[in-house]
N, C-alpha and C. Protein backbone atom coordinates (compact mmCIF):
# COMPACT_ATOMS: atom_id res chain seq x y z
N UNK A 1 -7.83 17.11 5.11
CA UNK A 1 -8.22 16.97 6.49
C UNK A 1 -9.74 16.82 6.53
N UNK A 2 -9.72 16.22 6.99
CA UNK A 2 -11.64 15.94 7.31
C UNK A 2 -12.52 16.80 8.36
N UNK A 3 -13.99 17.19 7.77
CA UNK A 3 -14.27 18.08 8.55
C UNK A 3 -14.61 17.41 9.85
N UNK A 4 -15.05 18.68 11.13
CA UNK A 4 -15.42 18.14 12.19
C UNK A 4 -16.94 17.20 12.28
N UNK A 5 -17.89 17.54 10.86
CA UNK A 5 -18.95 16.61 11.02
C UNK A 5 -18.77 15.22 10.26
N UNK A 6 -17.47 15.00 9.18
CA UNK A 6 -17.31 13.79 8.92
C UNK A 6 -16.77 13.10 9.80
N UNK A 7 -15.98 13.77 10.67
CA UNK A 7 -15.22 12.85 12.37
C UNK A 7 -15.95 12.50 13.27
N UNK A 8 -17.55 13.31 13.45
CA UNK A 8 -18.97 12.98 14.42
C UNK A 8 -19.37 11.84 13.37
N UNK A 9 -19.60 12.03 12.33
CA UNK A 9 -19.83 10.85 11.48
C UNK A 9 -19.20 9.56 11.70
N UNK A 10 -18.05 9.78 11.58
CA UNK A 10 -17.48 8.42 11.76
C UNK A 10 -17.36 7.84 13.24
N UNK A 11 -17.43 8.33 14.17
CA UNK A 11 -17.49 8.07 15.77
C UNK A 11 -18.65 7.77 15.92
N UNK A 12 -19.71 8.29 15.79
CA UNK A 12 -21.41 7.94 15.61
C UNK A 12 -21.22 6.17 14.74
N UNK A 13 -20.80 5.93 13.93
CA UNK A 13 -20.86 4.95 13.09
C UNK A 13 -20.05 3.71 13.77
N UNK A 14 -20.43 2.60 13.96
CA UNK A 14 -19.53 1.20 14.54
C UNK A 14 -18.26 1.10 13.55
N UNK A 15 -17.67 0.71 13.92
CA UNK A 15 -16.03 0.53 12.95
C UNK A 15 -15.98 -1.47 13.24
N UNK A 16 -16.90 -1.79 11.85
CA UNK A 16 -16.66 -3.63 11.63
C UNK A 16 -15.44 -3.81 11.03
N UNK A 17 -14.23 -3.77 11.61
CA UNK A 17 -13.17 -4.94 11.43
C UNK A 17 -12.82 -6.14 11.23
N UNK A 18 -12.22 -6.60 10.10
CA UNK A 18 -11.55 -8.19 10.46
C UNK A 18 -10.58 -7.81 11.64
N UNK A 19 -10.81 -9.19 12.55
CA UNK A 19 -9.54 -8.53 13.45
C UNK A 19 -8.11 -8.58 12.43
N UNK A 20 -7.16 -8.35 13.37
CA UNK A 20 -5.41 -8.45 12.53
C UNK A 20 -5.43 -9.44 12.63
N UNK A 21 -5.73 -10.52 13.75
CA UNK A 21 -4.89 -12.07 13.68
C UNK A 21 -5.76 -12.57 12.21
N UNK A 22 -6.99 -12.30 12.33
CA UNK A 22 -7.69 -13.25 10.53
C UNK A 22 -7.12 -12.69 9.46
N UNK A 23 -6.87 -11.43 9.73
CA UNK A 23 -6.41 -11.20 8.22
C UNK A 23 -4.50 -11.57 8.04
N UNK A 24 -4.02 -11.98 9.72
CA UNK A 24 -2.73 -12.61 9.44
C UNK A 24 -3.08 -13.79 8.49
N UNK A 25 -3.92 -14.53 9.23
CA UNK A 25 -4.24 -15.91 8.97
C UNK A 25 -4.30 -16.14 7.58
N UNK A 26 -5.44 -15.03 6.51
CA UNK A 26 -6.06 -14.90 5.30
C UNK A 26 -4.49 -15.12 4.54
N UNK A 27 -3.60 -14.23 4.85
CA UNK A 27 -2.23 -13.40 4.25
C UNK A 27 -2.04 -15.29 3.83
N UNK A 28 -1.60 -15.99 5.51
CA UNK A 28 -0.72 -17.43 5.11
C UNK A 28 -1.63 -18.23 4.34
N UNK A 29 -2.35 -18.33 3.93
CA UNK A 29 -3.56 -19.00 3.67
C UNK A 29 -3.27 -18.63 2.47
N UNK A 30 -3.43 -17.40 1.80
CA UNK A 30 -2.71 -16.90 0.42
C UNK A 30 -1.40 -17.16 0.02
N UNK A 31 -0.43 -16.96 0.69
CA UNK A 31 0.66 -17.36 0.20
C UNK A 31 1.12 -19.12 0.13
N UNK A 32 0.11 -20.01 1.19
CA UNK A 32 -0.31 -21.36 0.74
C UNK A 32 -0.93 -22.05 -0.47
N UNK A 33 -1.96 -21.15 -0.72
CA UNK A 33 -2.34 -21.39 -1.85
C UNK A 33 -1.76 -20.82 -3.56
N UNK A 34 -0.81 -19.75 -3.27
CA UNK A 34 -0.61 -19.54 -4.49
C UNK A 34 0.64 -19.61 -4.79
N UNK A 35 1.33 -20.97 -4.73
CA UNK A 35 2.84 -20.87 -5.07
C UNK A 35 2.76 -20.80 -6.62
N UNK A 36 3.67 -19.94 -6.79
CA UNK A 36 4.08 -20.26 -8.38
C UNK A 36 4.74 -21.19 -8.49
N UNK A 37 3.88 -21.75 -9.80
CA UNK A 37 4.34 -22.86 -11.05
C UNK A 37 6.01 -22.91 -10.74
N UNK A 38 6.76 -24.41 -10.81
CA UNK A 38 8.30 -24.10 -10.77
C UNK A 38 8.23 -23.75 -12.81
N UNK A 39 9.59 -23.66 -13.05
CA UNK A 39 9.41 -22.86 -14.93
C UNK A 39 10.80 -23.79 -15.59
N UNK A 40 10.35 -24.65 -16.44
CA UNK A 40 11.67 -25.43 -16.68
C UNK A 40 11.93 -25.01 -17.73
N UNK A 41 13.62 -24.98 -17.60
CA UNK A 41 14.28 -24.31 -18.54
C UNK A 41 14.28 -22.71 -19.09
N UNK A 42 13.45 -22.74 -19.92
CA UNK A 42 12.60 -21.27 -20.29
C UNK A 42 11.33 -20.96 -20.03
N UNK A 43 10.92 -20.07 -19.89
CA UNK A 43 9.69 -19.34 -19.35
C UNK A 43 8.52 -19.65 -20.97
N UNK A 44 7.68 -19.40 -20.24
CA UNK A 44 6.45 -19.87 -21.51
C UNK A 44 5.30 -18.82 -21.12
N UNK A 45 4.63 -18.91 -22.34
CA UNK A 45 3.33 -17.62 -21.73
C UNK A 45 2.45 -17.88 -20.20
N UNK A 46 2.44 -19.14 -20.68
CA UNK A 46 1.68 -20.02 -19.43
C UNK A 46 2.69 -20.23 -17.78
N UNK A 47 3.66 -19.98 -17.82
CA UNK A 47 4.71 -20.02 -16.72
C UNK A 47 4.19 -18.49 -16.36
N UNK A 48 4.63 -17.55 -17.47
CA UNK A 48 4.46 -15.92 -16.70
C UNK A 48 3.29 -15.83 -16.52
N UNK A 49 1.83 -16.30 -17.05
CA UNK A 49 0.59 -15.60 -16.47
C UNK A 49 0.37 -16.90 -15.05
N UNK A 50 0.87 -17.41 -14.94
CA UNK A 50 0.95 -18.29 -13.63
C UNK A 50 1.53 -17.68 -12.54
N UNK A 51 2.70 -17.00 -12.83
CA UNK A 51 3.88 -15.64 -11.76
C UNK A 51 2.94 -14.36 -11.72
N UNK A 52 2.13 -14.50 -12.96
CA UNK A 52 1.44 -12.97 -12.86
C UNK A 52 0.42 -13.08 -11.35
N UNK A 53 -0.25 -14.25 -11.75
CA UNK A 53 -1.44 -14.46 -10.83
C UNK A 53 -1.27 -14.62 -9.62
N UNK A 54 0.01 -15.26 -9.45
CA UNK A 54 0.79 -15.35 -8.07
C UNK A 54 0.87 -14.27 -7.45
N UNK A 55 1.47 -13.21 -7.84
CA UNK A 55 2.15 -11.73 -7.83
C UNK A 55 0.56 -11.30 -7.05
N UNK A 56 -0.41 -10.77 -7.86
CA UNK A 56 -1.50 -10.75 -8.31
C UNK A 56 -2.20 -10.69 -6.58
N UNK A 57 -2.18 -12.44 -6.45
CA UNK A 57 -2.76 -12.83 -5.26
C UNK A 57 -2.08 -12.53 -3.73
N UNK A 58 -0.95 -12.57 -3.99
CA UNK A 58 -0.04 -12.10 -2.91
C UNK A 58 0.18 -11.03 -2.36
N UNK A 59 0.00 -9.88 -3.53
CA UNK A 59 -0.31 -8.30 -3.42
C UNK A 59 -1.41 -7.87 -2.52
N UNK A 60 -2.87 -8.86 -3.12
CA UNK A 60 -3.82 -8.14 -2.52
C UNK A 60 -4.19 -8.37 -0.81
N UNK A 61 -3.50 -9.83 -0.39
CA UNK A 61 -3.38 -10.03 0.89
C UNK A 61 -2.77 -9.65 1.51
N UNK A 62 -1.61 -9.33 1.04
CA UNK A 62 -0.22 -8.44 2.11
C UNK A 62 -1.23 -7.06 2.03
N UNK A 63 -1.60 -6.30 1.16
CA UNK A 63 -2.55 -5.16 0.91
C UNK A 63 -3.51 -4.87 2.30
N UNK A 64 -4.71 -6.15 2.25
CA UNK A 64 -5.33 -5.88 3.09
C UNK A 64 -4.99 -6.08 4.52
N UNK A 65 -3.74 -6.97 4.79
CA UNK A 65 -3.01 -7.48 6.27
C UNK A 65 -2.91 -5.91 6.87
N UNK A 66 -1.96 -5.70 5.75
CA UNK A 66 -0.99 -3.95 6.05
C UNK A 66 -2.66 -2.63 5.81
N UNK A 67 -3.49 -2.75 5.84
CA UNK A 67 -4.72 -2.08 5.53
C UNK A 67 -5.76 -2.21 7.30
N UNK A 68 -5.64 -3.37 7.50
CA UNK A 68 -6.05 -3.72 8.64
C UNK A 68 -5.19 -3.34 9.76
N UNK A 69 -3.61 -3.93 9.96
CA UNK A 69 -2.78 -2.87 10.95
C UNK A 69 -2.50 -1.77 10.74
N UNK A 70 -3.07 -0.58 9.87
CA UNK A 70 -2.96 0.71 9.44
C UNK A 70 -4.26 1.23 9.94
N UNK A 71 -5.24 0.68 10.18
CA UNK A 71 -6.44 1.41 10.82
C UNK A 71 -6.40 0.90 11.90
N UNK A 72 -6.25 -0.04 12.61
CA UNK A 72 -6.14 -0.39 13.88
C UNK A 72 -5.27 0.19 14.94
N UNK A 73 -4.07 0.39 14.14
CA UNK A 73 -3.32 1.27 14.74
C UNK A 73 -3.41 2.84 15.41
N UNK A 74 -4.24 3.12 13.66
CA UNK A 74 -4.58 4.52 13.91
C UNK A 74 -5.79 4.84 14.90
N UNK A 75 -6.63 3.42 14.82
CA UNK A 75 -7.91 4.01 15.90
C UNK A 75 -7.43 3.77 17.32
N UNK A 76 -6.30 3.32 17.66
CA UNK A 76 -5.42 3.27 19.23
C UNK A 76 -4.59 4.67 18.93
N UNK A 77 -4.27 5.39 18.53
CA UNK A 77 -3.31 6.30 18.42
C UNK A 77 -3.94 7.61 19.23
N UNK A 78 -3.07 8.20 20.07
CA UNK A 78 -3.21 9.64 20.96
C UNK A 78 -3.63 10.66 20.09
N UNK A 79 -2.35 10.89 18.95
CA UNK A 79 -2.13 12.02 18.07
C UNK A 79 -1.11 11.30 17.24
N UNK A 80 -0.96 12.32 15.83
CA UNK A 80 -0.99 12.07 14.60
C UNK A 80 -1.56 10.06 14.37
N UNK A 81 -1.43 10.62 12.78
CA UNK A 81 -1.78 8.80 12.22
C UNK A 81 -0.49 8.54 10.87
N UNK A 82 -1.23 7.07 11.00
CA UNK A 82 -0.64 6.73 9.95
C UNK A 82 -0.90 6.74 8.48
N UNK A 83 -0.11 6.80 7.63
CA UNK A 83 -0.84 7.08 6.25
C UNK A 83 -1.17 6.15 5.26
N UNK A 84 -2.60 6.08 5.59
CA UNK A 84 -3.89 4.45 5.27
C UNK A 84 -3.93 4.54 3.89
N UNK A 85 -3.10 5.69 3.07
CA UNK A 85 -2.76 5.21 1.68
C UNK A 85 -1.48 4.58 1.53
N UNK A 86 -1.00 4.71 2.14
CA UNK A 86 0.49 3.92 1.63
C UNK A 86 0.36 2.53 1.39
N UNK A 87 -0.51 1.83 1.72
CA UNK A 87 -0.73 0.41 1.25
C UNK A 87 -1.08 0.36 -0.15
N UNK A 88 -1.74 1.25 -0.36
CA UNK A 88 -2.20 1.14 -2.01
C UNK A 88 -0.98 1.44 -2.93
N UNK A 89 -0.13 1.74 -2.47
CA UNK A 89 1.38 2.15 -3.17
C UNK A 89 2.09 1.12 -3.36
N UNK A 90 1.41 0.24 -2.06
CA UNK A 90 2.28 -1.36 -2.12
C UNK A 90 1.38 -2.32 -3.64
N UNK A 91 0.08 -2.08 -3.33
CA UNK A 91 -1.06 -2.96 -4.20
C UNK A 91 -0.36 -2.27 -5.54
N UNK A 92 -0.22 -1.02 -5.66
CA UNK A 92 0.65 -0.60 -7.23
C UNK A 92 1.26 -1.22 -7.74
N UNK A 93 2.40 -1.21 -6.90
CA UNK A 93 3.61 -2.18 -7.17
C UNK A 93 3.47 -3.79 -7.56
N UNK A 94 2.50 -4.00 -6.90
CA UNK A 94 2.27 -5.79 -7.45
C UNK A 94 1.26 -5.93 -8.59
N UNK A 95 0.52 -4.86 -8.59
CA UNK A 95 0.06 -4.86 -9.82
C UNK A 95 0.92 -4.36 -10.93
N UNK A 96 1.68 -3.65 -10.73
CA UNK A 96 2.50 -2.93 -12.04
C UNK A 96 3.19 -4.14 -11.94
N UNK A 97 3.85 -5.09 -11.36
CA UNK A 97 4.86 -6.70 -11.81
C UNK A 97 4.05 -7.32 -12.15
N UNK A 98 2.71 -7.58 -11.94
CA UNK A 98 2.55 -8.05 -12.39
C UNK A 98 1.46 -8.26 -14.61
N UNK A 99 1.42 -7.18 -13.94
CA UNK A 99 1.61 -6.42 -15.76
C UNK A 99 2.55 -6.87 -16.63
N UNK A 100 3.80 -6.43 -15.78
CA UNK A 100 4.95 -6.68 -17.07
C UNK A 100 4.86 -8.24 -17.19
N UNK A 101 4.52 -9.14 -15.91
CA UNK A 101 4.88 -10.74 -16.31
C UNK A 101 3.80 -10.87 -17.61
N UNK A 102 2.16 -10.12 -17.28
CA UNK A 102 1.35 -10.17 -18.52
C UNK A 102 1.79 -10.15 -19.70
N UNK A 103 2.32 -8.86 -19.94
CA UNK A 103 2.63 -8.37 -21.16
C UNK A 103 3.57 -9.40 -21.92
N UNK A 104 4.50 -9.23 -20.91
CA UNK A 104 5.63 -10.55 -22.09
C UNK A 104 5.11 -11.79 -21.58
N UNK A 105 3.67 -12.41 -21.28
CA UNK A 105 3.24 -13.57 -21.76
C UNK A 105 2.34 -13.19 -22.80
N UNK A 106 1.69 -12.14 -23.17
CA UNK A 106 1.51 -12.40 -24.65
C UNK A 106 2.20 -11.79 -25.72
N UNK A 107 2.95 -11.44 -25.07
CA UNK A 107 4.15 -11.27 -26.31
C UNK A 107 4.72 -12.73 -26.58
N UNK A 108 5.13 -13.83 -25.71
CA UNK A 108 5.30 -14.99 -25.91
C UNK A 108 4.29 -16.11 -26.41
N UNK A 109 3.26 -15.45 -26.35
CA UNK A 109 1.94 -16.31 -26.77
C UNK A 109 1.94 -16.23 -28.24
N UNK A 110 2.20 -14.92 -28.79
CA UNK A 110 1.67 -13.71 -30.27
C UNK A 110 2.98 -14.73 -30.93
N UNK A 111 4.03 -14.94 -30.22
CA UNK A 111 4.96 -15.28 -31.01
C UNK A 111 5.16 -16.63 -31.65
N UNK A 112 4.20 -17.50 -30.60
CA UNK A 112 3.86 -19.06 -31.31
C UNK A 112 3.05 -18.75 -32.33
């Protein structure tokens, strides 16, 4: 819980936001730009660190979308909040997939 002079702190201090609609915008804009590679036949090192990066990029925009309606929310809220870590639980998760696509691309690399 935060003390009562880090809460004067932060009320004293401007709160600079992206609004939500830009960081909607950023999200489609990311998932425009990073389609994964299609993978013919069998997967290749170069197919998975292509899914990795995908993974990768997609994580960190859904991350900050859901980061931005998690404080926005909470600075409209009466009483209790929401919990502004749980996004990073999401960024885990796309980083831990995208690890494993790493790993077994150089395990597929080591093996040529």
């Amino acid at each position: 819980m935060a003390s009562a002079k880090d809460i004067a702190e932060q009320v004293k201090r401007p709160i600079a936001r992206t609004s939500i609609r830009v960081r909607y915008m950023e999200l489609m804009v990311a998932l425009a730009q990073t389609q994964p590679g299609h993978i013919n036949f069998v997967a290749d090192a170069h197919d998975l660190d292509d899914r990795a990066e995908h993974i990768t990029e997609v994580g960190k925009a859904i991350a900050l979308y859901l980061e931005e309606i998690i404080d926005d929310t909470n600075a409209k809220l009466n009483s209790g909040s929401i919990d502004r870590e749980a996004h990073f639980e999401i960024l885990d998760t796309f980083s831990d997939l995208s690890g494993q696509f790493s790993r077994i691309a150089s395990d597929l690399a080591e093996d040529w």
